[in-house]
C-alpha atoms as a PDB file:
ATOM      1  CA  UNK A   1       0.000   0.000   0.000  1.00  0.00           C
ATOM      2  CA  UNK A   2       2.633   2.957   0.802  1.00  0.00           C
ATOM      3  CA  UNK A   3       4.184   2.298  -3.015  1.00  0.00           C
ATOM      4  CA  UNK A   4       0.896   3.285  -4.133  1.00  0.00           C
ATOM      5  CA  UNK A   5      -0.410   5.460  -1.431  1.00  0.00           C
ATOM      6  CA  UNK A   6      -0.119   9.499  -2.452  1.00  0.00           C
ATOM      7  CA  UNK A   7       1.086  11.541   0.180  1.00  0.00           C
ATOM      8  CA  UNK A   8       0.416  14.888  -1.495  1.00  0.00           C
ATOM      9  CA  UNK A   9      -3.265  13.782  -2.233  1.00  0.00           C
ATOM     10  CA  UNK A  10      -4.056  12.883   1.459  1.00  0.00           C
ATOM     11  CA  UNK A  11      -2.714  16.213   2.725  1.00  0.00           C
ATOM     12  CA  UNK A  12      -4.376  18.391  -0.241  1.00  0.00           C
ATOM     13  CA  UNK A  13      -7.833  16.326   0.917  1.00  0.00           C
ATOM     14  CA  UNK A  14      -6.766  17.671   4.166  1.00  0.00           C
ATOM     15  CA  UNK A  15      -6.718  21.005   3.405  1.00  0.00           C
ATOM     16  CA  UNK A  16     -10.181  20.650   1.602  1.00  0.00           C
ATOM     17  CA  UNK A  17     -11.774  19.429   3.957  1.00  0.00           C
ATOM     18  CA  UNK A  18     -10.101  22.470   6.950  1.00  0.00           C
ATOM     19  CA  UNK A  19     -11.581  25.026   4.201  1.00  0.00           C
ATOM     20  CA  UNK A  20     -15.004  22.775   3.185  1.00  0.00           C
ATOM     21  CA  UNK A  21     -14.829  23.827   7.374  1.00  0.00           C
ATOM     22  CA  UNK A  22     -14.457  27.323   7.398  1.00  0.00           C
ATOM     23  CA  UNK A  23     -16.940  27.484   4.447  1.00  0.00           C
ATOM     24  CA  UNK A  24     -19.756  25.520   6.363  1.00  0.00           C
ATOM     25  CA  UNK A  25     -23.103  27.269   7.179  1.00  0.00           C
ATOM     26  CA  UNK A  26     -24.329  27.005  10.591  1.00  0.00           C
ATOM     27  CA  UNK A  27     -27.473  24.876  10.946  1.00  0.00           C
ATOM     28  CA  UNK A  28     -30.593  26.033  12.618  1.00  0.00           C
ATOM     29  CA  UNK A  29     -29.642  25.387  16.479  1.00  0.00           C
ATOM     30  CA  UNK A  30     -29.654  27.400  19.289  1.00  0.00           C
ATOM     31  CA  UNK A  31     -27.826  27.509  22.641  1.00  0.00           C
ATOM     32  CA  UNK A  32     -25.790  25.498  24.240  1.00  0.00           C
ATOM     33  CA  UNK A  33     -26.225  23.178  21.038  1.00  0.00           C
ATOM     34  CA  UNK A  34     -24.667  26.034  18.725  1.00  0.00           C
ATOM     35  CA  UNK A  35     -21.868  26.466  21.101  1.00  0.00           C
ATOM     36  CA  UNK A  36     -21.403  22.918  20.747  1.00  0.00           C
ATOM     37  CA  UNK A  37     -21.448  23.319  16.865  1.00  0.00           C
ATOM     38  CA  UNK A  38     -19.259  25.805  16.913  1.00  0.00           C
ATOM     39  CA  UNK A  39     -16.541  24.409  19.202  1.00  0.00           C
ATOM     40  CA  UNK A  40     -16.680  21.414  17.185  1.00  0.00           C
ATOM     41  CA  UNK A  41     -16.087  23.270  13.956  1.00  0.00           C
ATOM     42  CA  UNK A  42     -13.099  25.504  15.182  1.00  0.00           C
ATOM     43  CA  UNK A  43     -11.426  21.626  16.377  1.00  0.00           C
ATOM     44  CA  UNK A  44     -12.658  20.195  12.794  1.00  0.00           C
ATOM     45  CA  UNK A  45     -10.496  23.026  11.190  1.00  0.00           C
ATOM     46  CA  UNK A  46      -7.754  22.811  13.343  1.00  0.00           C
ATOM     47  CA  UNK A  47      -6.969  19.406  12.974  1.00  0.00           C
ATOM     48  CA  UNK A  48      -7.514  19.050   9.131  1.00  0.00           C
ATOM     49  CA  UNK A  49      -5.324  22.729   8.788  1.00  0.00           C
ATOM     50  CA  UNK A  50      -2.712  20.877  10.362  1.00  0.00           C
ATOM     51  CA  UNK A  51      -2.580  17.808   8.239  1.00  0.00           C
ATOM     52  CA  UNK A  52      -3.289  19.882   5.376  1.00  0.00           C
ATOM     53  CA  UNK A  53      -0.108  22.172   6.197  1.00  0.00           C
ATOM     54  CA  UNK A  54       1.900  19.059   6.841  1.00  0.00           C
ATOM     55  CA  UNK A  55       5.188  18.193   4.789  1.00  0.00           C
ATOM     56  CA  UNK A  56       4.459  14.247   4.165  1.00  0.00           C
ATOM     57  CA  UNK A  57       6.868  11.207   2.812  1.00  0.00           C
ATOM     58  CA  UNK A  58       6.701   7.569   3.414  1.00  0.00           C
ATOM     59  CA  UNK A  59      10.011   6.260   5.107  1.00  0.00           C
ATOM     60  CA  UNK A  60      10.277   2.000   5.067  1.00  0.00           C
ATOM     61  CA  UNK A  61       6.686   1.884   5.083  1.00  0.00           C
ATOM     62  CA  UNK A  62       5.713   4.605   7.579  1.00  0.00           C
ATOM     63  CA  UNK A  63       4.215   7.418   7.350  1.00  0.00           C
ATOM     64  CA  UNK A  64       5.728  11.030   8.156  1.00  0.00           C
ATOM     65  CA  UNK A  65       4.059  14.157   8.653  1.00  0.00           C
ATOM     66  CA  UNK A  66       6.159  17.334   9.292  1.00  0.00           C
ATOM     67  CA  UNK A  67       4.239  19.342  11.033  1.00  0.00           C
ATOM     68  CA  UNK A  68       5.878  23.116  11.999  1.00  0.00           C
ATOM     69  CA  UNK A  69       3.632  24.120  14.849  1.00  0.00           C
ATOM     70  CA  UNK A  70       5.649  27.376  15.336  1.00  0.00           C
ATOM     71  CA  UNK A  71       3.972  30.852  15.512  1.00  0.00           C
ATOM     72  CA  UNK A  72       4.337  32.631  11.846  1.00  0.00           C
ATOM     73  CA  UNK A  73       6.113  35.981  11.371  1.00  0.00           C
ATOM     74  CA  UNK A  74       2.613  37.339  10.658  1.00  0.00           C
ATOM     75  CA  UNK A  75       1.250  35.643  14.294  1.00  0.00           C
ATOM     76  CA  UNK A  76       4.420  37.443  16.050  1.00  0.00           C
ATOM     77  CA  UNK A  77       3.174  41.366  15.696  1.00  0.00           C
END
């Protein structure tokens, strides 16, 4: 499987799927239930911005992801 699994395409879905995020419309909920929406979202496009920043390769049949967690330039004024 890791000859023919695509690195690049799993971290592009990735980053899809963090924007698809950002994108999405809030449904009709109210309360503590769009709180809980809402939290839920912000983790959703956390997690997928950070595969979907990763650097990825396949080393002896494992999989890396690079990840660079540091704050930005633009983050640091």
């Amino acid at each position: 499987m890791a000859e023919s699994f695509d690195v690049d395409a799993m971290i592009a879905r990735f980053s899809e799927r963090a924007h698809a995020v950002k994108k999405r419309n809030l449904p009709p909920v109210a309360g503590e239930e769009r709180t809980r929406f809402i939290e839920q979202a912000q983790t959703d496009y956390r997690d997928y911005a950070i595969i979907g920043d990763a650097e990825g390769s396949i080393e002896d049949g494992i999989l890396h992801l690079r990840v660079d967690l540091r704050p930005s330039d633009d983050d640091a004024s």
